[in-house]
N, C-alpha and C. Protein backbone atom coordinates (compact mmCIF):
# COMPACT_ATOMS: atom_id res chain seq x y z
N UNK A 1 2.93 -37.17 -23.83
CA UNK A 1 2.13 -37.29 -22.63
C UNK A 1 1.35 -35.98 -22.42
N UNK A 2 0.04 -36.38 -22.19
CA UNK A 2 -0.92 -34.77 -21.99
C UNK A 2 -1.09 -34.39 -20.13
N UNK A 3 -0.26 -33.09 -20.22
CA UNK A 3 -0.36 -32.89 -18.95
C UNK A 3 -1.43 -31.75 -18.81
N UNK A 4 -2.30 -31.87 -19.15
CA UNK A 4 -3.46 -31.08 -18.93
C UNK A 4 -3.50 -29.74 -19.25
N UNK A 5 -2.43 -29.18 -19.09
CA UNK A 5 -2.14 -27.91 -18.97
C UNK A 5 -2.18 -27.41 -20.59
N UNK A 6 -2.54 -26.09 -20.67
CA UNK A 6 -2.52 -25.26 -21.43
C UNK A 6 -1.32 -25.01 -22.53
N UNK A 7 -1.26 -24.93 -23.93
CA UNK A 7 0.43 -24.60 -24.36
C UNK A 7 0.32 -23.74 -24.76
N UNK A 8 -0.43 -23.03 -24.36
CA UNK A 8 -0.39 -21.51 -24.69
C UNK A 8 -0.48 -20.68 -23.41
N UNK A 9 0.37 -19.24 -23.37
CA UNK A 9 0.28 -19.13 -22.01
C UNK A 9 -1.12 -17.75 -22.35
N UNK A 10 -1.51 -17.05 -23.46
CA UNK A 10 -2.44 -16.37 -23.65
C UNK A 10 -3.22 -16.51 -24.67
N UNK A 11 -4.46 -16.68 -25.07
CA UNK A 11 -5.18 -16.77 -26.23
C UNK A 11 -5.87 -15.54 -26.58
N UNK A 12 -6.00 -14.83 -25.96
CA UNK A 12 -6.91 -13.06 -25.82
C UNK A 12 -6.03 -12.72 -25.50
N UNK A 13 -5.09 -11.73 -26.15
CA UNK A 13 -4.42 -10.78 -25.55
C UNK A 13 -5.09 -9.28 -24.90
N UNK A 14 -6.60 -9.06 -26.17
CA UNK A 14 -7.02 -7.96 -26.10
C UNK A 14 -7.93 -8.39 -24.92
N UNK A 15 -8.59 -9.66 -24.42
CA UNK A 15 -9.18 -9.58 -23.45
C UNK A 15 -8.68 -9.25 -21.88
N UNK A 16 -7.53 -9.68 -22.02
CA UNK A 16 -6.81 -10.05 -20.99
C UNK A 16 -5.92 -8.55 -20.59
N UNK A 17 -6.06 -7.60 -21.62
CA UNK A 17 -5.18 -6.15 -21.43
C UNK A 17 -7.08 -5.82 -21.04
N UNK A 18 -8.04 -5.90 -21.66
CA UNK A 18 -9.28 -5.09 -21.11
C UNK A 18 -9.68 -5.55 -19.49
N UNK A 19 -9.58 -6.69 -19.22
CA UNK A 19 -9.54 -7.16 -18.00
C UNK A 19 -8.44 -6.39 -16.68
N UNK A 20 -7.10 -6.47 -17.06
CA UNK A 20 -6.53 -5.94 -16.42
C UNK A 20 -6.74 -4.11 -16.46
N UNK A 21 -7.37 -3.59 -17.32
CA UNK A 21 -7.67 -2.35 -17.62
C UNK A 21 -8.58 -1.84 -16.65
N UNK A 22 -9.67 -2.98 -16.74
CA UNK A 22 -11.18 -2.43 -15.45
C UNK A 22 -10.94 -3.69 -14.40
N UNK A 23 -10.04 -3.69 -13.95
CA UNK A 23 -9.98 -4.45 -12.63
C UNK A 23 -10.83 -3.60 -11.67
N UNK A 24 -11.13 -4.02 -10.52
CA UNK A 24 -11.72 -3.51 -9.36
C UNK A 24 -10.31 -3.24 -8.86
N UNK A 25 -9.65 -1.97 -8.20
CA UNK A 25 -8.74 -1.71 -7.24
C UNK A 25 -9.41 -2.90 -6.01
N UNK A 26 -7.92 -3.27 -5.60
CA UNK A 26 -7.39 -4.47 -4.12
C UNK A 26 -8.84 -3.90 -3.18
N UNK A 27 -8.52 -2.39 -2.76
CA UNK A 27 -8.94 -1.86 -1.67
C UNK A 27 -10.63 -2.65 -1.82
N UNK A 28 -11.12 -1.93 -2.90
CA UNK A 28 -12.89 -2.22 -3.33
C UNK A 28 -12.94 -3.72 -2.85
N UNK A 29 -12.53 -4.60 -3.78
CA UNK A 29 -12.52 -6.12 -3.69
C UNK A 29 -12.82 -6.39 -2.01
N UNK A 30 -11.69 -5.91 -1.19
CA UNK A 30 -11.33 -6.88 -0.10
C UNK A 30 -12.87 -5.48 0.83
N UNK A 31 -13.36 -4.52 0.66
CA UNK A 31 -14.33 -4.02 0.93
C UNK A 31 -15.52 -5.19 0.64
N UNK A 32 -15.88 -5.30 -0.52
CA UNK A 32 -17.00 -6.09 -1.21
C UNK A 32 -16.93 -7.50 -0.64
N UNK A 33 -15.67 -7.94 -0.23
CA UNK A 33 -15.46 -9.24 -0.02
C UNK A 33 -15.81 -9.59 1.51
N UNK A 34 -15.60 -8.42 2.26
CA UNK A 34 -16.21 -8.86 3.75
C UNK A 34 -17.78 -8.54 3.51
N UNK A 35 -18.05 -7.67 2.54
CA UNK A 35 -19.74 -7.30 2.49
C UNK A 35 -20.22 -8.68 2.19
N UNK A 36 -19.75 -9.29 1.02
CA UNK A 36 -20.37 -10.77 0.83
C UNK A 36 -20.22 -12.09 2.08
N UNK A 37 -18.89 -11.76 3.03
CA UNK A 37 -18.75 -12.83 3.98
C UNK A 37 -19.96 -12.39 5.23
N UNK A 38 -20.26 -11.26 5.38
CA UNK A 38 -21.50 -10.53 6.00
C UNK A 38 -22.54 -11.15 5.67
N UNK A 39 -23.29 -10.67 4.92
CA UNK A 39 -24.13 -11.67 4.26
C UNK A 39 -24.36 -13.33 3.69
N UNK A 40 -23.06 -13.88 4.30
CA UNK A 40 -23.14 -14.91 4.02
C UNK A 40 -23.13 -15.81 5.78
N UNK A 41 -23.60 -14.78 6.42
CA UNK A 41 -24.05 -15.54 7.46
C UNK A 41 -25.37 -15.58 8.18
N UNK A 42 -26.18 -16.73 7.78
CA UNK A 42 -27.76 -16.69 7.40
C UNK A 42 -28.06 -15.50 8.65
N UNK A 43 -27.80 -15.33 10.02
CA UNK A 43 -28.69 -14.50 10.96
C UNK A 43 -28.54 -13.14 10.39
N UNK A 44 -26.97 -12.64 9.97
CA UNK A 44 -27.28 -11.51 9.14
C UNK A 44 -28.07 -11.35 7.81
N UNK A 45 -27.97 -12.49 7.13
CA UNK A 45 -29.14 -12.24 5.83
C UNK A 45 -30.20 -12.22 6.33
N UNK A 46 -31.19 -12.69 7.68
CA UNK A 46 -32.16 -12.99 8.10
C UNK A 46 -32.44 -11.20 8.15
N UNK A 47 -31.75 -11.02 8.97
CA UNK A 47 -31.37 -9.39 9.58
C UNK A 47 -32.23 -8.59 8.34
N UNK A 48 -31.32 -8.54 7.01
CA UNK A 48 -31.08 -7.47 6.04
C UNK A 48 -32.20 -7.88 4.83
N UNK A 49 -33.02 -9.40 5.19
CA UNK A 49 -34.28 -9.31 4.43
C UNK A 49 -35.61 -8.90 5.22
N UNK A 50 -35.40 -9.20 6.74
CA UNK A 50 -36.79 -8.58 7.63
C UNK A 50 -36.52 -6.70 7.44
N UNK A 51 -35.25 -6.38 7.32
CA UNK A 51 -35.38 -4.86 7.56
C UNK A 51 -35.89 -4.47 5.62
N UNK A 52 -35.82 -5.44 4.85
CA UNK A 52 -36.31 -4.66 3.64
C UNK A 52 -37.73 -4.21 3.43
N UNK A 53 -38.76 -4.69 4.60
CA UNK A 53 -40.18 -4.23 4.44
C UNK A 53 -39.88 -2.43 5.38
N UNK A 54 -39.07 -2.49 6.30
CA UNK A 54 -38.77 -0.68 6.68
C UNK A 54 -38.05 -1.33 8.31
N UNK A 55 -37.95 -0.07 8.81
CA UNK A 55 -37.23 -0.28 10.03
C UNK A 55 -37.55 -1.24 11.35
N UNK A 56 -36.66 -1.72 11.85
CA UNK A 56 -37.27 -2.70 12.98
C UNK A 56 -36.57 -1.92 14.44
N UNK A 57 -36.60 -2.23 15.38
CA UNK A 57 -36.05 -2.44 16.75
C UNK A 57 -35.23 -3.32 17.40
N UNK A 58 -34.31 -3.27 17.77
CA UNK A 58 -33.36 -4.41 18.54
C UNK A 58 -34.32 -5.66 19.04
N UNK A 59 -35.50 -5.08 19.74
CA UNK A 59 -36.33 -5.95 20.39
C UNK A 59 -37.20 -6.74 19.21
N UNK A 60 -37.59 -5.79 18.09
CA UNK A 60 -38.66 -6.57 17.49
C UNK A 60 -37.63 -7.58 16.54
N UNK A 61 -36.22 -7.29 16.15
CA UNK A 61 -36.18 -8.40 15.36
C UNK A 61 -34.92 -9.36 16.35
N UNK A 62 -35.09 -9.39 17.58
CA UNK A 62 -34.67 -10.12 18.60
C UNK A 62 -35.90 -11.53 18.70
N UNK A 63 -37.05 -10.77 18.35
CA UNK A 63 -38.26 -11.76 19.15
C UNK A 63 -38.51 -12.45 17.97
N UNK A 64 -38.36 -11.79 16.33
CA UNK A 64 -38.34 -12.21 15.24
C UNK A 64 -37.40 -13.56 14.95
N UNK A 65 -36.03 -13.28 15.75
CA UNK A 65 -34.94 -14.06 15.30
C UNK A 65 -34.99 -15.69 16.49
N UNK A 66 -35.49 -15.03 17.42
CA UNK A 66 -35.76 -15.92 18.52
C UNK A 66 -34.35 -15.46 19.09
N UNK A 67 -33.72 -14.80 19.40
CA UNK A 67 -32.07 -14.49 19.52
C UNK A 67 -32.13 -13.20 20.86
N UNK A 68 -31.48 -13.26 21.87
CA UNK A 68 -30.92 -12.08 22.76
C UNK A 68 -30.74 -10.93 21.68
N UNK A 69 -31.40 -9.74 22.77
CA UNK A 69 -30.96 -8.28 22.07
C UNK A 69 -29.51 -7.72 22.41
N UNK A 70 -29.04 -8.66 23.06
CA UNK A 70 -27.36 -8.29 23.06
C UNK A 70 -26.86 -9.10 21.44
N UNK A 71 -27.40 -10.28 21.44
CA UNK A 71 -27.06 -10.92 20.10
C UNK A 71 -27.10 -10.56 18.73
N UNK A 72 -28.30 -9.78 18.85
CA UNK A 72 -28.90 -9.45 17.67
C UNK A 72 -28.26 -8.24 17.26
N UNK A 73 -27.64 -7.40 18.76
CA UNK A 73 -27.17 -5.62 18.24
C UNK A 73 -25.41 -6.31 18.33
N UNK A 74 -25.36 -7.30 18.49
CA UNK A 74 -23.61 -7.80 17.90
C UNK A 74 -23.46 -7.89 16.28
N UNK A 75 -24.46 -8.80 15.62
CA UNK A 75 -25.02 -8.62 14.50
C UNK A 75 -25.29 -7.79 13.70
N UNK A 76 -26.71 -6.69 14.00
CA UNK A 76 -26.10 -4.99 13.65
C UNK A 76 -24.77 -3.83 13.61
N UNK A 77 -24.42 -4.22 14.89
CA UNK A 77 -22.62 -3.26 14.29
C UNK A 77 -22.19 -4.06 13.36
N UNK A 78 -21.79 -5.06 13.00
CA UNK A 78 -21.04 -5.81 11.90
C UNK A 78 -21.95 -5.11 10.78
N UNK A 79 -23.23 -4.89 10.54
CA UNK A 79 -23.94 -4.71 9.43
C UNK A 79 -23.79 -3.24 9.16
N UNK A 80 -23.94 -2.77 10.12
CA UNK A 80 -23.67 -0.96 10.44
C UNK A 80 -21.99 -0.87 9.90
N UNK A 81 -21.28 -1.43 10.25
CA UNK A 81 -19.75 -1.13 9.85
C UNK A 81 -19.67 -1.62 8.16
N UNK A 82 -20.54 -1.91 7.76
CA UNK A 82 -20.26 -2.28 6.16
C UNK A 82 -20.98 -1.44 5.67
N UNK A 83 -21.74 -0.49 6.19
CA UNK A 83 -23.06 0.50 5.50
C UNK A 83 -24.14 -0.27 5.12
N UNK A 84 -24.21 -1.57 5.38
CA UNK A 84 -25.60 -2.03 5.22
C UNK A 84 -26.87 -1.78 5.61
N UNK A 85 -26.78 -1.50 7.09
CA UNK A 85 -28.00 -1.14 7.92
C UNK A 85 -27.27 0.38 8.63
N UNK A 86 -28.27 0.99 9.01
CA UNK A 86 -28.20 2.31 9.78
C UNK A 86 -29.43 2.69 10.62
N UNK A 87 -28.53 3.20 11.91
CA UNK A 87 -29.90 3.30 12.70
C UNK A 87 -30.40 4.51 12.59
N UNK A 88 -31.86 4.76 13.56
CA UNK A 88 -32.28 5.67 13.86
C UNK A 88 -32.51 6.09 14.97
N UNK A 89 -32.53 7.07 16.03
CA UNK A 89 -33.02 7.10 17.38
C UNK A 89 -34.39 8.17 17.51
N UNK A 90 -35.30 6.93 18.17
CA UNK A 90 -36.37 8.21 18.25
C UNK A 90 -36.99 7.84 19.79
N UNK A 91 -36.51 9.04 20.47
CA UNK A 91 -36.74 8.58 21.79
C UNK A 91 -35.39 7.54 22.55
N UNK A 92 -36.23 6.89 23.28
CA UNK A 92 -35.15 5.79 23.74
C UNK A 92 -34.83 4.77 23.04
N UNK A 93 -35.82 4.69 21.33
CA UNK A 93 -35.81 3.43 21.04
C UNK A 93 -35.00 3.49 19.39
N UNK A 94 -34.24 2.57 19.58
CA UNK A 94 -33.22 2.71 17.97
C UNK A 94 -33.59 1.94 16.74
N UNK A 95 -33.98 2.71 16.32
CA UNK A 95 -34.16 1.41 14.93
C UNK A 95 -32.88 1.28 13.48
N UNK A 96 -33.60 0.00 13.12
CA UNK A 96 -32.47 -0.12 12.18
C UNK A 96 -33.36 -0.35 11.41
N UNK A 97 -32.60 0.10 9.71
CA UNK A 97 -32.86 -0.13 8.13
C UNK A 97 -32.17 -0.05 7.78
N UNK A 98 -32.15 -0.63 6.45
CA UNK A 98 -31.24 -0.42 5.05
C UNK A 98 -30.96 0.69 5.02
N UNK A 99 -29.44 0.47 4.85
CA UNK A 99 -28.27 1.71 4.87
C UNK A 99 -29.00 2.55 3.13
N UNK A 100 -29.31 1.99 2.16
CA UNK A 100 -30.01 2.83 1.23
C UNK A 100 -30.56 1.87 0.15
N UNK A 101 -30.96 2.46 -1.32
CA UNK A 101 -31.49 1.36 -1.92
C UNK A 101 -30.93 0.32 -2.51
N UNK A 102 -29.65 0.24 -2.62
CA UNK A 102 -28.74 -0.08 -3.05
C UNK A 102 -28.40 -1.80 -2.37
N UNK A 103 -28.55 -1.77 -1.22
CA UNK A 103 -29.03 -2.76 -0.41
C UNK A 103 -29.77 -3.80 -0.60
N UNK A 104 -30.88 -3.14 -0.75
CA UNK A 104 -32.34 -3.97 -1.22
C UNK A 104 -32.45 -4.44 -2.50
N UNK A 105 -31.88 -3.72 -3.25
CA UNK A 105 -31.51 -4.12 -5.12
C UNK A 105 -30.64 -5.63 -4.99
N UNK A 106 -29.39 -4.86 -4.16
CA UNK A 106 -28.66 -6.18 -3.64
C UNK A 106 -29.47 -7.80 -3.42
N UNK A 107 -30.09 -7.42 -2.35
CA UNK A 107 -30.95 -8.80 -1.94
C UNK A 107 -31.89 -8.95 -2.62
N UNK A 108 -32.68 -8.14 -3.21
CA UNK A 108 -33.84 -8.40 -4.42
C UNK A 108 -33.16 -9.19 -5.72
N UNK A 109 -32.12 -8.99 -5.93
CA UNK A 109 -31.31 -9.30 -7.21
C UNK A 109 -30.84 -10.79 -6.89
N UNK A 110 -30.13 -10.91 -5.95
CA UNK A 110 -30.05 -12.25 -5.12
C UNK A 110 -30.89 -13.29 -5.67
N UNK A 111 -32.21 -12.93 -4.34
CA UNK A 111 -33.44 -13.67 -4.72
C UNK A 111 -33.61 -14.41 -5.75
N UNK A 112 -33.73 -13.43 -6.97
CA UNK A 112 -34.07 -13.21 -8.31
C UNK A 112 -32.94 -14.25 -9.10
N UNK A 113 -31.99 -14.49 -8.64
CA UNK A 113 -30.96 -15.65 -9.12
C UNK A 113 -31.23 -16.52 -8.69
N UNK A 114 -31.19 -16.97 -7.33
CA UNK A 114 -31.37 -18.74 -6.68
C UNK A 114 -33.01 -18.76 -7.01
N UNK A 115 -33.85 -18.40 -7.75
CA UNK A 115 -35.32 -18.63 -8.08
C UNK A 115 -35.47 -18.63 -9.20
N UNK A 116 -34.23 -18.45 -9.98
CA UNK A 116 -35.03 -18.84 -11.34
C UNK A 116 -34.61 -20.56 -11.80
């Protein structure tokens, strides 16, 4: 009877010692893993592709999002606490951008997959 399963419990040994060799440490993973659940909620992707042309304002990408500027800066700390976005203050007025380029490679690279 074929129970689907495998009768071998390894076929690569050498893959499977190089794998466990360059694992990502727990810590990174479960880092990277809220960065991707971040981004996987369209108002924050909305967020982190309007700020890739340069910095916006609570207000301008409030009026952008159609969304409250209490809503929109609930949205930013979550993005700010992952290093995605970072503000600026000039005057009374704060802006936000991409925490660095690294970001934008991110979402450019994205793109560049669901389009081909």
């Amino acid at each position: 009877m074929d129970t689907g399963r495998c009768p071998v419990r390894m076929i690569h040994k050498e893959r499977v010692a190089r794998a466990r060799r360059d694992a990502v440490p727990e810590k990174d993973l479960a880092f990277l893993t809220r960065v991707y659940k971040a981004l996987a909620d369209a108002t924050r992707l909305k967020i982190a592709m309007a700020l890739a042309d340069g910095e916006m304002c609570v207000c301008d990408l409030a009026a952008f999002l159609n969304l409250s500027e209490s809503a929109v800066s609930h949205q930013l700390r979550l993005l700010k606490d992952l290093s995605l976005v970072k503000p600026r203050r000039e005057g009374q007025v704060l802006y936000y951008g991409l925490d660095d380029a690294h970001v934008l490679d991110f979402l450019r690279i994205g793109l560049e997959h669901i389009r081909e």
